[in-house]
C-alpha atoms as a PDB file:
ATOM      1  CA  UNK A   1       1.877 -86.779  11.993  1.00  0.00           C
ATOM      2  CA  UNK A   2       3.066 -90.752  11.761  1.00  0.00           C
ATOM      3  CA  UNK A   3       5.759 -89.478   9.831  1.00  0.00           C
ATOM      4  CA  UNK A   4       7.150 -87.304  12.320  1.00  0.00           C
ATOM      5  CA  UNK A   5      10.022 -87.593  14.225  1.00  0.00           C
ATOM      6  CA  UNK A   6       8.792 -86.584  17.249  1.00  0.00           C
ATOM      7  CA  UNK A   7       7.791 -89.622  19.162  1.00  0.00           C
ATOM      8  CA  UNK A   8      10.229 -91.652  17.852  1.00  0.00           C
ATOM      9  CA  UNK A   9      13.784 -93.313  18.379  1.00  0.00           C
ATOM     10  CA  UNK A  10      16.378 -91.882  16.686  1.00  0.00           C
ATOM     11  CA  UNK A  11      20.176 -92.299  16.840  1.00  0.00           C
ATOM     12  CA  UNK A  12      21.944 -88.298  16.868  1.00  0.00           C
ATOM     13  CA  UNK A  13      23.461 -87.368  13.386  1.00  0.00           C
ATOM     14  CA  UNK A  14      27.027 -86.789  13.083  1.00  0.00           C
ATOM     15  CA  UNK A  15      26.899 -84.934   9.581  1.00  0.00           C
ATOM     16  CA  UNK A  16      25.296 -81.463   8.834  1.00  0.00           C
ATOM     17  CA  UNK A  17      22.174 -82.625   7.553  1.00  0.00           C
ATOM     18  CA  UNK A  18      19.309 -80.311   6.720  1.00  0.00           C
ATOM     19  CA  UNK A  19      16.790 -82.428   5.247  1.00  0.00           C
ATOM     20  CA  UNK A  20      16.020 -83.788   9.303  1.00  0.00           C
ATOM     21  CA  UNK A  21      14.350 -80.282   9.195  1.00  0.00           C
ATOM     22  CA  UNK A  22      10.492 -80.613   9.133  1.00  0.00           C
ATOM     23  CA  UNK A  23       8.001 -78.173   8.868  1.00  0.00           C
ATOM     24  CA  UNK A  24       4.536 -78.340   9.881  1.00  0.00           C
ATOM     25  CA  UNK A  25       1.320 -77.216   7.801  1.00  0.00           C
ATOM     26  CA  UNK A  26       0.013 -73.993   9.535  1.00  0.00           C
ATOM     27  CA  UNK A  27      -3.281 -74.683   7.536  1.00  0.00           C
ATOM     28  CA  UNK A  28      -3.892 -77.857   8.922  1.00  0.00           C
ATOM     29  CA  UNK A  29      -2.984 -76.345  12.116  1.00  0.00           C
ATOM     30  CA  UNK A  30      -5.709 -73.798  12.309  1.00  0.00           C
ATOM     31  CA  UNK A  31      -8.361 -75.809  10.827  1.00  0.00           C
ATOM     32  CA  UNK A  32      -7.960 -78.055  14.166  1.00  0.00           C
ATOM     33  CA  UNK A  33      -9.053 -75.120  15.859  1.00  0.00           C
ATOM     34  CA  UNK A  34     -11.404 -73.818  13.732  1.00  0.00           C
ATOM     35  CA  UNK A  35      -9.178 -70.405  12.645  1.00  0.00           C
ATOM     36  CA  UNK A  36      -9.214 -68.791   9.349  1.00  0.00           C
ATOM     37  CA  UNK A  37      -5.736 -69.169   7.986  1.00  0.00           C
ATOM     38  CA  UNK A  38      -5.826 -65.544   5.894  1.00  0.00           C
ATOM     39  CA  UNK A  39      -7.027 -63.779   8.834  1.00  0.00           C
ATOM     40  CA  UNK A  40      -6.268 -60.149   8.579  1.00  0.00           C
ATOM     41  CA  UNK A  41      -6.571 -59.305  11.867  1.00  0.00           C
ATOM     42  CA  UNK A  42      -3.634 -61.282  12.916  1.00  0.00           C
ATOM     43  CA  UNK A  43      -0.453 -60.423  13.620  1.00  0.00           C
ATOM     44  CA  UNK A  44       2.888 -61.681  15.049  1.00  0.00           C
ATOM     45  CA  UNK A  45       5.729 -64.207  15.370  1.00  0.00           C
ATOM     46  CA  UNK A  46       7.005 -67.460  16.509  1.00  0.00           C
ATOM     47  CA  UNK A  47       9.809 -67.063  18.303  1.00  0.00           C
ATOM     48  CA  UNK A  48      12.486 -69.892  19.041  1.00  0.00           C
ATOM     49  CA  UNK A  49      15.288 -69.712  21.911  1.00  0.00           C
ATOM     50  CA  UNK A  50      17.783 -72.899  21.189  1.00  0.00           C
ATOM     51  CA  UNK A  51      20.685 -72.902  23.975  1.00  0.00           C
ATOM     52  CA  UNK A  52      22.685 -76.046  23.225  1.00  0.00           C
ATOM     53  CA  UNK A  53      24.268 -74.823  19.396  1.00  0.00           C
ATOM     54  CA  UNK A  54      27.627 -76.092  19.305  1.00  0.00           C
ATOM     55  CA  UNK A  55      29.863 -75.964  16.178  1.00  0.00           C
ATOM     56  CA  UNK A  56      33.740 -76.910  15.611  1.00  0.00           C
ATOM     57  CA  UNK A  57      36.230 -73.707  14.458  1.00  0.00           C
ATOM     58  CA  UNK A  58      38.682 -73.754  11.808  1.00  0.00           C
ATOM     59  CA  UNK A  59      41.061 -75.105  14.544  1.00  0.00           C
ATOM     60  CA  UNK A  60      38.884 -77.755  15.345  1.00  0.00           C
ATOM     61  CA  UNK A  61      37.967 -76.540  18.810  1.00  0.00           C
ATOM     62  CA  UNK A  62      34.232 -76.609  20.095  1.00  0.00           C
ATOM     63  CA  UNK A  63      32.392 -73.022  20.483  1.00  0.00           C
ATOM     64  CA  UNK A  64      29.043 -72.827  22.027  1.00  0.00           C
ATOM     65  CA  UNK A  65      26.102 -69.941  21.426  1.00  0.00           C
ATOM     66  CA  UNK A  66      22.751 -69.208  21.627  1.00  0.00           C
ATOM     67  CA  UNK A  67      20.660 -69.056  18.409  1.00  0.00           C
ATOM     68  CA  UNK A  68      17.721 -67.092  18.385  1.00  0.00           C
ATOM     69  CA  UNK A  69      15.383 -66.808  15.534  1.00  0.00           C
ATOM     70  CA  UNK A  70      11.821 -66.205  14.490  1.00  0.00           C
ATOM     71  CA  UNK A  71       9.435 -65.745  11.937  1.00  0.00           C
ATOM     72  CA  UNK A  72       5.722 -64.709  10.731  1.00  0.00           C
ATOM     73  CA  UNK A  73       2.794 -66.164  12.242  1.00  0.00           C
ATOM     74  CA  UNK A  74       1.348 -66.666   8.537  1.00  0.00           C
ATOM     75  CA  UNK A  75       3.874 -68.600   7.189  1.00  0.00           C
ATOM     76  CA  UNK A  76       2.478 -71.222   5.333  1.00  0.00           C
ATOM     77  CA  UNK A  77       4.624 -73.519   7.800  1.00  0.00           C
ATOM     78  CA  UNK A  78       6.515 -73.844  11.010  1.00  0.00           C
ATOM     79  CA  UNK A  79       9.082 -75.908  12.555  1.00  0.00           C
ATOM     80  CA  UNK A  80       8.584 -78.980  14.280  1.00  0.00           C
ATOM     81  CA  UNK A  81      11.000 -78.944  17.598  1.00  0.00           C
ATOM     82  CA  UNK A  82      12.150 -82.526  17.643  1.00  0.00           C
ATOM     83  CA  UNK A  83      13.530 -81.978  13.886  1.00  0.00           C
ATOM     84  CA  UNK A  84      15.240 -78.796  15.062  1.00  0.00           C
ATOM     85  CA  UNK A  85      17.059 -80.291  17.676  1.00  0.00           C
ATOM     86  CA  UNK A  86      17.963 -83.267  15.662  1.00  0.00           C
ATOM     87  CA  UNK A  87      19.233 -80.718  13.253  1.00  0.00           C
ATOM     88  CA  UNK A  88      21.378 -78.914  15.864  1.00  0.00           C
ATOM     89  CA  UNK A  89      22.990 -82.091  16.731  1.00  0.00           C
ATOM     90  CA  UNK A  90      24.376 -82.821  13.066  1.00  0.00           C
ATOM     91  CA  UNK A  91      26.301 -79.367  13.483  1.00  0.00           C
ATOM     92  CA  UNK A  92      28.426 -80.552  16.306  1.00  0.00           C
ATOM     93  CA  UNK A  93      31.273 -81.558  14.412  1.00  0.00           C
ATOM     94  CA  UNK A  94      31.215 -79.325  11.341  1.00  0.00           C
ATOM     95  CA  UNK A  95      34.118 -76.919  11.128  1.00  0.00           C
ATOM     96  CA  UNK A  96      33.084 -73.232  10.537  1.00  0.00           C
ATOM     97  CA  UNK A  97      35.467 -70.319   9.933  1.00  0.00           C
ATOM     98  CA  UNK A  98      33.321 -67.716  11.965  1.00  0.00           C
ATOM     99  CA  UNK A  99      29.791 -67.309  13.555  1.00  0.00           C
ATOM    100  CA  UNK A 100      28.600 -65.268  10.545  1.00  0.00           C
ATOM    101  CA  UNK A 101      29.324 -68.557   8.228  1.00  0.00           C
ATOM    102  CA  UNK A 102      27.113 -70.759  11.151  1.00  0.00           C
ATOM    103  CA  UNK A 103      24.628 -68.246  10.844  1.00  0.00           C
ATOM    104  CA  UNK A 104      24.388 -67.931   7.783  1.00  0.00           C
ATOM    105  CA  UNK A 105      24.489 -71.786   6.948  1.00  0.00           C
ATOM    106  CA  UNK A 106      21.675 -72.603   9.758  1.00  0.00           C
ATOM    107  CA  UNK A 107      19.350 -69.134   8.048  1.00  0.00           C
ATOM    108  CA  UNK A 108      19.370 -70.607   5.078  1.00  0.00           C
ATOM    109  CA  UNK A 109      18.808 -74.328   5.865  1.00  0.00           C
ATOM    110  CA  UNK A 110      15.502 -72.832   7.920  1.00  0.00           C
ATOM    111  CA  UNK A 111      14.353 -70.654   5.424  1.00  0.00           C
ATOM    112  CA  UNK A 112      14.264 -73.797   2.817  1.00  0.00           C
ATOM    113  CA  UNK A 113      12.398 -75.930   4.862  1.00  0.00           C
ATOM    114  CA  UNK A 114       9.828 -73.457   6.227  1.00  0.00           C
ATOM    115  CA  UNK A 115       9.600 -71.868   2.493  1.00  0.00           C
ATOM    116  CA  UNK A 116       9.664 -68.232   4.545  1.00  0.00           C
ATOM    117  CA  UNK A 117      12.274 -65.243   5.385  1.00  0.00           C
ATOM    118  CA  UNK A 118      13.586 -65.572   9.135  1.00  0.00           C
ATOM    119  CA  UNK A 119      15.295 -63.306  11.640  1.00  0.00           C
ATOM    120  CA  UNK A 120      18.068 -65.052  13.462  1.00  0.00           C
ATOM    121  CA  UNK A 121      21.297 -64.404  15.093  1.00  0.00           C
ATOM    122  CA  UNK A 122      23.771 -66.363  17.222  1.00  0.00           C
ATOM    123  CA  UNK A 123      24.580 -64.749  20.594  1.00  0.00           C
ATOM    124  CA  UNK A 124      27.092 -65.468  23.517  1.00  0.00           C
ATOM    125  CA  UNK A 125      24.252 -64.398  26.764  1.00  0.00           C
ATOM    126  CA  UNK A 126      20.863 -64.884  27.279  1.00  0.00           C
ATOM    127  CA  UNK A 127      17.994 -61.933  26.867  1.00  0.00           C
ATOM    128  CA  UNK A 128      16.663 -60.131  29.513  1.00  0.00           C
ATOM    129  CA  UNK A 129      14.956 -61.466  31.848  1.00  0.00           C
ATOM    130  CA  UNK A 130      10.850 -59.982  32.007  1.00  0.00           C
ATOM    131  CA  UNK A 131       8.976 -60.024  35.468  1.00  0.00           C
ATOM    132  CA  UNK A 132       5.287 -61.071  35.735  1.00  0.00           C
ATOM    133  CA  UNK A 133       2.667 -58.261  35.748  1.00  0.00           C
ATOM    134  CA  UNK A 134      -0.287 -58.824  38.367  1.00  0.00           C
ATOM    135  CA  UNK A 135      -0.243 -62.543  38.185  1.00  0.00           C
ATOM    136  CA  UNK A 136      -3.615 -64.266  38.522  1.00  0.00           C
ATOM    137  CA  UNK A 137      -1.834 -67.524  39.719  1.00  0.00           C
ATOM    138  CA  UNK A 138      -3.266 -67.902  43.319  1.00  0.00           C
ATOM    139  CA  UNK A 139      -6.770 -66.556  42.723  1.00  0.00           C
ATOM    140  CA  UNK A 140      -9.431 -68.578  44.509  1.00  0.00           C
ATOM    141  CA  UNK A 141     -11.569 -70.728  41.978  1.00  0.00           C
ATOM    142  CA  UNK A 142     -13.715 -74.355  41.523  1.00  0.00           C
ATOM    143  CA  UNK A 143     -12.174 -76.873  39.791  1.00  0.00           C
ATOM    144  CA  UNK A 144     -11.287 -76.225  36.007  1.00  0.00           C
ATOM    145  CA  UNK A 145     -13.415 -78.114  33.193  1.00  0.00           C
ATOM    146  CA  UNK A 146     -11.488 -81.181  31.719  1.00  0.00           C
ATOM    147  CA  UNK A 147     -11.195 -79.408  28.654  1.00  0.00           C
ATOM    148  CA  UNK A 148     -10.885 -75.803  27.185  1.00  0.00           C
ATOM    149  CA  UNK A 149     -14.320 -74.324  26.712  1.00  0.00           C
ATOM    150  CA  UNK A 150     -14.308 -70.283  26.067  1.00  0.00           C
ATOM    151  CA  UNK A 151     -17.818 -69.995  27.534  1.00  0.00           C
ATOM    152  CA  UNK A 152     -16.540 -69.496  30.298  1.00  0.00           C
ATOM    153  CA  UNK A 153     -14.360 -66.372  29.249  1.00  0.00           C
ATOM    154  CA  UNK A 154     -16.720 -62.779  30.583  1.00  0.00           C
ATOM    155  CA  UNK A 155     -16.150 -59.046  30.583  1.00  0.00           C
ATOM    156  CA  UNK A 156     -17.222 -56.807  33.521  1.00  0.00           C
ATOM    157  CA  UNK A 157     -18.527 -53.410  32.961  1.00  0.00           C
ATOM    158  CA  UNK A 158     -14.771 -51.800  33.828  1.00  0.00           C
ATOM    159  CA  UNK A 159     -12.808 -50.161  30.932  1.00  0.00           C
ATOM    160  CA  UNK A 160      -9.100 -51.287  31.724  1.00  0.00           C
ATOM    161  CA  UNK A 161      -5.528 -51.249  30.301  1.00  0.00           C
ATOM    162  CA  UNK A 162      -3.926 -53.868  31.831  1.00  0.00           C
ATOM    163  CA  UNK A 163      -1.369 -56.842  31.918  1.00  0.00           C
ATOM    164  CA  UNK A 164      -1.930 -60.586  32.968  1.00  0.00           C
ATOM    165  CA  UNK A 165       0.316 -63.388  33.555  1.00  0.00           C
ATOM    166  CA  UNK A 166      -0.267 -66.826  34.288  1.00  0.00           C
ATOM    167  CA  UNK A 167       2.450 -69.318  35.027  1.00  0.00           C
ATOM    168  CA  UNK A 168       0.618 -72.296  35.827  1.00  0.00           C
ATOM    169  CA  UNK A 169      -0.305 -73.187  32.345  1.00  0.00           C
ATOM    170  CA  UNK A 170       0.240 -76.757  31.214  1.00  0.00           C
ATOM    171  CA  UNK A 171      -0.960 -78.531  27.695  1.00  0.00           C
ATOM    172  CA  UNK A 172      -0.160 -81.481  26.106  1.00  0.00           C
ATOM    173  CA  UNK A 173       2.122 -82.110  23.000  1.00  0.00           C
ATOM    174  CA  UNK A 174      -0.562 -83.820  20.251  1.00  0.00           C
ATOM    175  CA  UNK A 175       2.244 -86.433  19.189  1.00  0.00           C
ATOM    176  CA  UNK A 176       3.705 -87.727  22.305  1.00  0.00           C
ATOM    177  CA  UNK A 177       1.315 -86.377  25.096  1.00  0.00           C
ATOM    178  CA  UNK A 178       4.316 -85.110  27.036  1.00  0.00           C
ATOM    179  CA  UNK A 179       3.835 -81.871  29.234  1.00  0.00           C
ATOM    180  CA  UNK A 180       4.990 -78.362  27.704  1.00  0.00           C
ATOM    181  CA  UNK A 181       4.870 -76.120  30.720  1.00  0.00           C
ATOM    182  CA  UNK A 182       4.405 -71.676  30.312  1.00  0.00           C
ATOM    183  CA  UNK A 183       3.890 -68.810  30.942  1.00  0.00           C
ATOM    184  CA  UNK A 184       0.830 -67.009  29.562  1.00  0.00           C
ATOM    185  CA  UNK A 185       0.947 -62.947  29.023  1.00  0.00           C
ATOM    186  CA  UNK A 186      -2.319 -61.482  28.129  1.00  0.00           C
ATOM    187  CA  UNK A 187      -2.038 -57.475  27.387  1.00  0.00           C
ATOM    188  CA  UNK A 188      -5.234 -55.732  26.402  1.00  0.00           C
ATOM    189  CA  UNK A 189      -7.308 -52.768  26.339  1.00  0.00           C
ATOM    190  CA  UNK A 190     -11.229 -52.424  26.698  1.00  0.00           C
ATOM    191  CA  UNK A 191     -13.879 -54.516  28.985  1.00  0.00           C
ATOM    192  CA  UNK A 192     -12.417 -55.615  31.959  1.00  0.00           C
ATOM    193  CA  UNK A 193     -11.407 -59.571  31.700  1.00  0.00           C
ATOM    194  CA  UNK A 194     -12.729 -61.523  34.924  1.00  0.00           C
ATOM    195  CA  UNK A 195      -9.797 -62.855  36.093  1.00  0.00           C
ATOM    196  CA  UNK A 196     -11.272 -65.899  37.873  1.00  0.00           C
ATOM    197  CA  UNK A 197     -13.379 -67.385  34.566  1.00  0.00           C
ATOM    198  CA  UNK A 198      -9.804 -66.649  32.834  1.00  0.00           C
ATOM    199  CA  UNK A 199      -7.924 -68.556  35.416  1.00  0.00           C
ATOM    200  CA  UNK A 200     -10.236 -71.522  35.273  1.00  0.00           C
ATOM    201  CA  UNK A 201      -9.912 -71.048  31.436  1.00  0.00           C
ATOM    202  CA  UNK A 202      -6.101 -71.608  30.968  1.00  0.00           C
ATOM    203  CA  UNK A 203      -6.000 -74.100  33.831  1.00  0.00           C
ATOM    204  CA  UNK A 204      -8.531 -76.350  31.379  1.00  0.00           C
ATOM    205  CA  UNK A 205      -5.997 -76.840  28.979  1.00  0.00           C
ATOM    206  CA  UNK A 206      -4.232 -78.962  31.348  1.00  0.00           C
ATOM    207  CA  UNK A 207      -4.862 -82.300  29.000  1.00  0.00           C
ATOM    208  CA  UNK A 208      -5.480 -80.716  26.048  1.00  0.00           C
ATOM    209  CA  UNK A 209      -3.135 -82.029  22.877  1.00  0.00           C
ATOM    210  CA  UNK A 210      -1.736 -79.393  20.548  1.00  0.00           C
ATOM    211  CA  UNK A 211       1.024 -77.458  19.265  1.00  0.00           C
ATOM    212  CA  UNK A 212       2.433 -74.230  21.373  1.00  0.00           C
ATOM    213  CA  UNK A 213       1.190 -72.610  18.122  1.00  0.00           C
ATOM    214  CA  UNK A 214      -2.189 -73.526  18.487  1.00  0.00           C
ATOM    215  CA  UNK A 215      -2.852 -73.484  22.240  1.00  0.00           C
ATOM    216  CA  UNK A 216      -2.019 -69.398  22.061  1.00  0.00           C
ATOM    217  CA  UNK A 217      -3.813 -68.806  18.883  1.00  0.00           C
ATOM    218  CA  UNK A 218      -6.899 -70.750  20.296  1.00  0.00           C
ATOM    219  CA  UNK A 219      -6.531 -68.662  23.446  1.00  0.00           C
ATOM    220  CA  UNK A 220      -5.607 -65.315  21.285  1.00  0.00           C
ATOM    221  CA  UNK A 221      -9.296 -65.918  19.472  1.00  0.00           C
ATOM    222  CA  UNK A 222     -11.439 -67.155  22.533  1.00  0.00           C
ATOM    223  CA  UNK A 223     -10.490 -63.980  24.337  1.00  0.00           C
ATOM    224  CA  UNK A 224     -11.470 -61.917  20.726  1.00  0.00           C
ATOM    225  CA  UNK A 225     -14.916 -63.746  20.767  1.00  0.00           C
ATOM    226  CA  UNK A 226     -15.960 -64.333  24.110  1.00  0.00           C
ATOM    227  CA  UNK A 227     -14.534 -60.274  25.401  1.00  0.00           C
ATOM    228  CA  UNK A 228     -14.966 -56.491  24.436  1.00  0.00           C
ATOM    229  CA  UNK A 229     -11.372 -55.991  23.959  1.00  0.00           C
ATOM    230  CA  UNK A 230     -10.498 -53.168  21.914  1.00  0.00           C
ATOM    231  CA  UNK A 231      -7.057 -54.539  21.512  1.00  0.00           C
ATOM    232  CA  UNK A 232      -5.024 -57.743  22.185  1.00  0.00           C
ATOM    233  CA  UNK A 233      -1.922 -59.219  22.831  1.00  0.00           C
ATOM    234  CA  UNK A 234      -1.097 -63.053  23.694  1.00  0.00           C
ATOM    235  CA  UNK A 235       2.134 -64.030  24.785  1.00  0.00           C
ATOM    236  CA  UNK A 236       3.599 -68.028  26.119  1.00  0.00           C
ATOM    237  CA  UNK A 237       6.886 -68.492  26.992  1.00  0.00           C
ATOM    238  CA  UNK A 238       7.116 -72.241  27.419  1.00  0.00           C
ATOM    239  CA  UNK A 239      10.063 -73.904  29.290  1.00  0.00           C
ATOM    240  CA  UNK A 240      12.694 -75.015  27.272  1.00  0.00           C
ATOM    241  CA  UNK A 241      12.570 -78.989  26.482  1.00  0.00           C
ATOM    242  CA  UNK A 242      16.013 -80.456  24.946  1.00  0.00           C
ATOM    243  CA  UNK A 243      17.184 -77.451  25.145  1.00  0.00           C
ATOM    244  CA  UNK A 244      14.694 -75.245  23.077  1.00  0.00           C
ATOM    245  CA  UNK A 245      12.070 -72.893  24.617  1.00  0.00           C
ATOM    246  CA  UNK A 246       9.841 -71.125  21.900  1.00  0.00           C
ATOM    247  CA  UNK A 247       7.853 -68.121  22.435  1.00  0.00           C
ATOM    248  CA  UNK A 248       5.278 -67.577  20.203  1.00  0.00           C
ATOM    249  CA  UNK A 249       3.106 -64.124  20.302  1.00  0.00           C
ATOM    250  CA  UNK A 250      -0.544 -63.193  18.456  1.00  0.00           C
ATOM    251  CA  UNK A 251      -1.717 -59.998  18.189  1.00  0.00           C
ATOM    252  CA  UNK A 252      -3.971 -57.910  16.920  1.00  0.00           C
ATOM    253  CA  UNK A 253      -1.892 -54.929  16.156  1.00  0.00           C
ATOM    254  CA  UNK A 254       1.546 -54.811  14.326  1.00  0.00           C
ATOM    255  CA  UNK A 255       3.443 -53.296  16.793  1.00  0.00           C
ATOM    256  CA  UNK A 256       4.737 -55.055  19.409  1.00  0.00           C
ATOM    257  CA  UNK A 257       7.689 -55.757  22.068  1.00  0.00           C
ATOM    258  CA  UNK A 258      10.881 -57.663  21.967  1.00  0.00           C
ATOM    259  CA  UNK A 259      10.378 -61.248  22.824  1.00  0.00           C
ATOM    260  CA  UNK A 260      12.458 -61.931  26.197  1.00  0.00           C
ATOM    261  CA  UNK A 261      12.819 -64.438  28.611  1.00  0.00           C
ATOM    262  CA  UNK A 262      10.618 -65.120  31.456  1.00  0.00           C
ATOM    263  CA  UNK A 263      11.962 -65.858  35.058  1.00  0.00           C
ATOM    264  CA  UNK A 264      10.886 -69.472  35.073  1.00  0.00           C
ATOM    265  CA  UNK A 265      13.318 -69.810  32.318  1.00  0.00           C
END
């Protein structure tokens, strides 16, 4: 991680450069948290939202758009956000004849540095907005532990099919211990979660260092373990930070909704 831009000074590039992209190893990532990288029962994405993408037209004049784009949660890596928005920056004054060459240029410059296939596509609007579904924000509990422990996580006797949202979630980033802020989405079928022991749950992550990726997928398997859930699916839309918002989802079946945007968003 020392050789990292995050966390460090560094001037904005004024050439399209790719090689500021840097990808981080998912293996490393999951052995943190004690995950089995080849696990089967895994599925999803990691989805990225990046609202300040300006490039230069054949005329010279600035256009603006929104790039969206996203890719397995098994690649072998994924991006590191500071690198990505130093990599935005270097396309700010490079002249492209259409948005199908800028998309085309930024797919492939992604796909080489995270060795994987991507989704992507520039658009001129944001997505939808989602509302929260029965929100377990202003529940009555004790104080949360210091740090995440998923012994607290219980079932109840109650067979339920229901949503969750939390949107007082905070963690730490691992490199610079800044705040990343979101919203947590919890879908799942089987054993009724308590809601209180899960609310004291998230809330512990409040100083915990790591990756978006690896809060949710901690979170994603605690809730596996600890619950008799018959089926699962974890959700965080974090707030954007230089202009980037990512929105990774784990699951444990392959189909699943769109990502959109939250209202805090």
């Amino acid at each position: 991680m020392s050789k990292l831009l995050l966390g460090k000074d560094s001037g904005y590039p004024t050439i399209h450069d790719p090689s500021i992209l840097e990808g981080m190893s998912r293996l490393d990532s999951r052995k943190r948290i004690g995950i089995d990288e080849n696990s089967s029962r895994l599925y999803g994405i990691d989805s990225w939202t990046c609202y300040e993408l300006s490039w230069l037209n054949k005329n010279g004049v600035p256009n603006n758009g929104i790039l969206y784009f996203s890719y397995d949660c098994h690649s072998k890596l994924f991006i590191e956000s500071k690198s990505l928005k130093m990599y935005l920056f270097s396309l700010n004054n490079e002249i492209f004849e259409s948005k199908e060459k800028i998309e085309c240029t930024i797919k492939s410059d992604l796909e080489s540095a995270l060795k994987t296939e991507l989704s992507l596509e520039i658009l001129d609007k944001p997505r939808e907005i989602i509302t929260q579904e029965n929100s377990i924000d202003s529940l009555d509990i004790e104080r949360p532990s210091p740090k995440p422990n998923s012994l607290i996580l219980t079932s109840t006797d109650k067979e339920v099919d229901e949503d969750i949202s939390c949107s007082l979630f905070r963690s730490l980033c691992p490199v610079t211990a800044q705040p990343d802020w979101a919203t947590i989405f919890i879908s799942y079928k089987g054993k009724e979660i308590d809601h209180k022991n899960l609310l004291s749950y998230l809330l512990s992550y409040r100083n915990h260092q790591g990756f978006h990726e690896e809060c949710l997928e901690k979170i994603f398997f605690d809730l596996k373990r600890r619950c008799l859930l018959d089926s699962l699916l974890v959700r965080a839309n974090y707030l954007r930070r230089g202009g980037i918002e990512i929105n990774p989802v784990r699951t444990d079946h392959k189909n699943y909704e769109q990502i959109l945007r939250d209202q805090r968003q």
